[in-house]
Protein backbone atom coordinates (compact mmCIF):
# COMPACT_ATOMS: atom_id res chain seq x y z
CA UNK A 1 21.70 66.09 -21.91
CA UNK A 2 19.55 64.99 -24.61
CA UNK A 3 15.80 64.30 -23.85
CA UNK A 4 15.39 60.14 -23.50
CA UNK A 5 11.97 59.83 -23.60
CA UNK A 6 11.62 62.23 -26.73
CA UNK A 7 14.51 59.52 -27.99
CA UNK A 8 12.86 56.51 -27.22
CA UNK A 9 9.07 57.31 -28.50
CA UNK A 10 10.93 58.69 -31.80
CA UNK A 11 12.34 54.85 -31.97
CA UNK A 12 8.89 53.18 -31.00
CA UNK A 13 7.03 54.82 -33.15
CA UNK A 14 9.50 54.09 -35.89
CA UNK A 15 9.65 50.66 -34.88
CA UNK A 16 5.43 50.48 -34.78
CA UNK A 17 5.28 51.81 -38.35
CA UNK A 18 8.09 49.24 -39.08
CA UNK A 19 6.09 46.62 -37.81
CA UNK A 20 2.55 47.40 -39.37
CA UNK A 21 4.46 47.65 -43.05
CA UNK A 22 5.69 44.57 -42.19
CA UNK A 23 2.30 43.03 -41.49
CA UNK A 24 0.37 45.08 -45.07
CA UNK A 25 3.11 43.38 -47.20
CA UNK A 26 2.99 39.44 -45.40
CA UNK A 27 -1.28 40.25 -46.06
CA UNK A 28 -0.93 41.14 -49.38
CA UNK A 29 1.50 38.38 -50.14
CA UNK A 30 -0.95 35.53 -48.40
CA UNK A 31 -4.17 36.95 -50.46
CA UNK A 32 -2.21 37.00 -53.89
CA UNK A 33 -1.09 32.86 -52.52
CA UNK A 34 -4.52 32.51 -52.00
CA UNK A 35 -6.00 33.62 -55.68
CA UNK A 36 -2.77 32.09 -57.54
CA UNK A 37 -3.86 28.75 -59.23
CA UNK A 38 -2.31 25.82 -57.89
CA UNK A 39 -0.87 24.89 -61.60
CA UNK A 40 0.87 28.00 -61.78
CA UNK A 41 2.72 26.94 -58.76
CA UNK A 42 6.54 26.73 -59.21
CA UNK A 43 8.80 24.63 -56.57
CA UNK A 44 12.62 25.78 -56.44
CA UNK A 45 15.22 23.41 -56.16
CA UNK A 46 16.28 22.76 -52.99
CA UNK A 47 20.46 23.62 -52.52
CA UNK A 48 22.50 20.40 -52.88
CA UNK A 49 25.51 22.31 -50.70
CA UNK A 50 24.63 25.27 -48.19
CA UNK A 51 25.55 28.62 -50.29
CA UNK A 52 28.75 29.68 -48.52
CA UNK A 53 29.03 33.31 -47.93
């Protein structure tokens, strides 16, 4: 029978490191927002038709 609590901390802490990547990368992508000059600023078109998959 296979050991559930060994099988769910293996997935939490899995899921934690997950999570705190998550978190570096959405940092690091509001301080490089933050010290990008507003007139290098580029707005995308927004889709005329919803991209159909």
């Amino acid at each position: 029978m296979p050991d559930y609590k060994e099988l769910y901390l293996t997935l939490f802490d899995a899921t934690e490191k997950a999570i705190r990547e998550l978190i570096a990368a959405q940092q690091k992508c509001e301080e490089l927002c933050l010290h990008t000059p507003l007139n290098e600023s580029v707005l995308l078109p927004f889709p005329k038709e919803p991209v159909k998959k």
